[in-house]
C-alpha atoms as a PDB file:
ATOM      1  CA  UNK A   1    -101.109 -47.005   4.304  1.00  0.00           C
ATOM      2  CA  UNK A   2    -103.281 -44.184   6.570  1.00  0.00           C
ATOM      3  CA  UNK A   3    -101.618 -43.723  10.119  1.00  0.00           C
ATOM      4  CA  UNK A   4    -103.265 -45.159  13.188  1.00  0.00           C
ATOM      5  CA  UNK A   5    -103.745 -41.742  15.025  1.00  0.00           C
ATOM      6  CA  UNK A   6    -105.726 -43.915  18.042  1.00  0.00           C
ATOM      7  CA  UNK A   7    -102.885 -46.529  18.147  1.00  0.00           C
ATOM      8  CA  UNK A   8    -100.092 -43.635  18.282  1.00  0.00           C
ATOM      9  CA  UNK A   9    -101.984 -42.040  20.928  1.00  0.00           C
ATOM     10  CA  UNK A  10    -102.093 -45.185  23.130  1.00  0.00           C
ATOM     11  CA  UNK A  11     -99.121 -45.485  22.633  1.00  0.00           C
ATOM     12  CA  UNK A  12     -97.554 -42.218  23.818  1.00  0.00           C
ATOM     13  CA  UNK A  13     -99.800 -43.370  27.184  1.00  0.00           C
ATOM     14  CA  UNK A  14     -98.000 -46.269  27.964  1.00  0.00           C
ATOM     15  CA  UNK A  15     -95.661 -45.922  31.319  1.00  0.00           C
ATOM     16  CA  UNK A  16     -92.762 -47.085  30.251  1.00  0.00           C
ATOM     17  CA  UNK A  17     -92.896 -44.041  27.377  1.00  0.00           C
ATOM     18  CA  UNK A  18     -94.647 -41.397  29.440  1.00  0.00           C
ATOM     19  CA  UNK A  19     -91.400 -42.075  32.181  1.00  0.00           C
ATOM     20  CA  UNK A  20     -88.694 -41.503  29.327  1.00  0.00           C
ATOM     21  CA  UNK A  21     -90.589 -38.012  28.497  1.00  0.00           C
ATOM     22  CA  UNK A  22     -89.903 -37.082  31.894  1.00  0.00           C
ATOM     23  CA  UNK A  23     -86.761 -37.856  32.447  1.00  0.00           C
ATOM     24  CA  UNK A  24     -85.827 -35.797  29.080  1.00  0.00           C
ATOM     25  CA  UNK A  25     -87.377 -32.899  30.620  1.00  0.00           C
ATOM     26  CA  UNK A  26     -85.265 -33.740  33.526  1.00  0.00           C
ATOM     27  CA  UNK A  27     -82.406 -33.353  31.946  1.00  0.00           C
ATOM     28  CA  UNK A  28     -83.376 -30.270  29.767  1.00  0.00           C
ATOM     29  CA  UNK A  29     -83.756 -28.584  33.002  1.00  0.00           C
ATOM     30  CA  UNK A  30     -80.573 -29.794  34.523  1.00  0.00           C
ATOM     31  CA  UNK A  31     -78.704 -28.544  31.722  1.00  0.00           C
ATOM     32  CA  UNK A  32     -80.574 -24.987  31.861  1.00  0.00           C
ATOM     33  CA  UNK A  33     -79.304 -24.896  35.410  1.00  0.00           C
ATOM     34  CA  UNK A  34     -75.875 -25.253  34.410  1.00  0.00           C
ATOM     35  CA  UNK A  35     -75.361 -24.032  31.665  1.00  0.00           C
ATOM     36  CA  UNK A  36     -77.995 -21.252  31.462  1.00  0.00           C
ATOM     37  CA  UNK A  37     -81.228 -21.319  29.373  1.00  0.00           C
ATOM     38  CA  UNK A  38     -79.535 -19.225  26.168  1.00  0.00           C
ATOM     39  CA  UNK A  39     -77.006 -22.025  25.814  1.00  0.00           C
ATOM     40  CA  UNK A  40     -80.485 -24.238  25.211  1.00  0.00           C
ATOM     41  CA  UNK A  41     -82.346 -22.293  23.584  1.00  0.00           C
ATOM     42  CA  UNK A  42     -83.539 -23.762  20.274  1.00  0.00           C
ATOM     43  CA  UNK A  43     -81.029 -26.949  20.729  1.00  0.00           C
ATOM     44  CA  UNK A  44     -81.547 -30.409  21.616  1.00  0.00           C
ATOM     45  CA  UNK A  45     -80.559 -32.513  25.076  1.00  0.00           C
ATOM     46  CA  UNK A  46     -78.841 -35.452  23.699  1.00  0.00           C
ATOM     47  CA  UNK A  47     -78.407 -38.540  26.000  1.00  0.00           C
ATOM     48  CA  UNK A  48     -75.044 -40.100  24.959  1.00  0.00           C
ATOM     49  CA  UNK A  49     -75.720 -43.339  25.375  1.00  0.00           C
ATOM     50  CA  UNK A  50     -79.231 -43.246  23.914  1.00  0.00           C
ATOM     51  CA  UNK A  51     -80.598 -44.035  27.579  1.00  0.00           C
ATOM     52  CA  UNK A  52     -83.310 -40.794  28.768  1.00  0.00           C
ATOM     53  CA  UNK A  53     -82.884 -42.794  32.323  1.00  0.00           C
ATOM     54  CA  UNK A  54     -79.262 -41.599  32.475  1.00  0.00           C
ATOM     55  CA  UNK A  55     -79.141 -38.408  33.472  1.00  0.00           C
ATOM     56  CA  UNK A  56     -75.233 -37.584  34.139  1.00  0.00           C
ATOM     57  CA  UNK A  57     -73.215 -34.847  33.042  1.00  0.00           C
ATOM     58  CA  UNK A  58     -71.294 -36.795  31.443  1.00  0.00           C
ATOM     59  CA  UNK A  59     -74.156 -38.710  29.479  1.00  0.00           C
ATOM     60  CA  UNK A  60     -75.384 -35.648  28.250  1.00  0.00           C
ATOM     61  CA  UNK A  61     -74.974 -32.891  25.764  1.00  0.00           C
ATOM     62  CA  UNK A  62     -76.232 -29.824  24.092  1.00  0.00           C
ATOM     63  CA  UNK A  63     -76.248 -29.993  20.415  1.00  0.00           C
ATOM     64  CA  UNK A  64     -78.457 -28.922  17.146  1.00  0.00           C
ATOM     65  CA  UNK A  65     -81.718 -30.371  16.393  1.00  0.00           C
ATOM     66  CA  UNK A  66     -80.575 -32.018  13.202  1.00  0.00           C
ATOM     67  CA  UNK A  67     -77.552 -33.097  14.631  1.00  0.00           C
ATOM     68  CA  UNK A  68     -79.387 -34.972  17.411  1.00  0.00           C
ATOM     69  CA  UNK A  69     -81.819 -36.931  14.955  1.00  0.00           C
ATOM     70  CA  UNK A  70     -79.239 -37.951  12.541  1.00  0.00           C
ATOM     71  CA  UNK A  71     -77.771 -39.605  15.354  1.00  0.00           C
ATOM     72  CA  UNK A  72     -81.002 -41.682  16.346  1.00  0.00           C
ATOM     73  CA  UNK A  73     -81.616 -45.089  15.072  1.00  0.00           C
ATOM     74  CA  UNK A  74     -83.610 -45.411  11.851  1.00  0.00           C
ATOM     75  CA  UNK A  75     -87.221 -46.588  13.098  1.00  0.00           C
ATOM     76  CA  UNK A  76     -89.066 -49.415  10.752  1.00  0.00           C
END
């Protein structure tokens, strides 16, 4: 089965997904502030609880890129 490029698209647009983007930037940035941007630098922001809303210290963490997708749900 092709991919739906137009229908991926749309949905990247929708609010509800476009405010979860920014609040992972968010957080990217308030961990670059604390913990300076060579800590981050070619990791991932993981939110804890799986929630890019929550923004708390203690919700988030730095850790590899694989590490942080292994972690995520399998999609269908």
């Amino acid at each position: 089965m092709a991919r739906d490029y137009d229908k991926e698209y749309a949905a990247s647009r929708r609010p509800d997904r476009r405010a979860d983007n920014v609040m992972r930037k968010r957080a990217r940035r308030k961990m670059i502030k604390k913990h300076g941007a060579a800590a981050v630098k070619g990791k991932e922001i993981d939110h804890k609880n799986m929630n890019p809303q929550n923004n708390s210290f203690s919700n988030l963490s730095i850790m590899s890129r694989k590490a942080n997708r292994s972690k995520q749900p399998k999609r269908k």
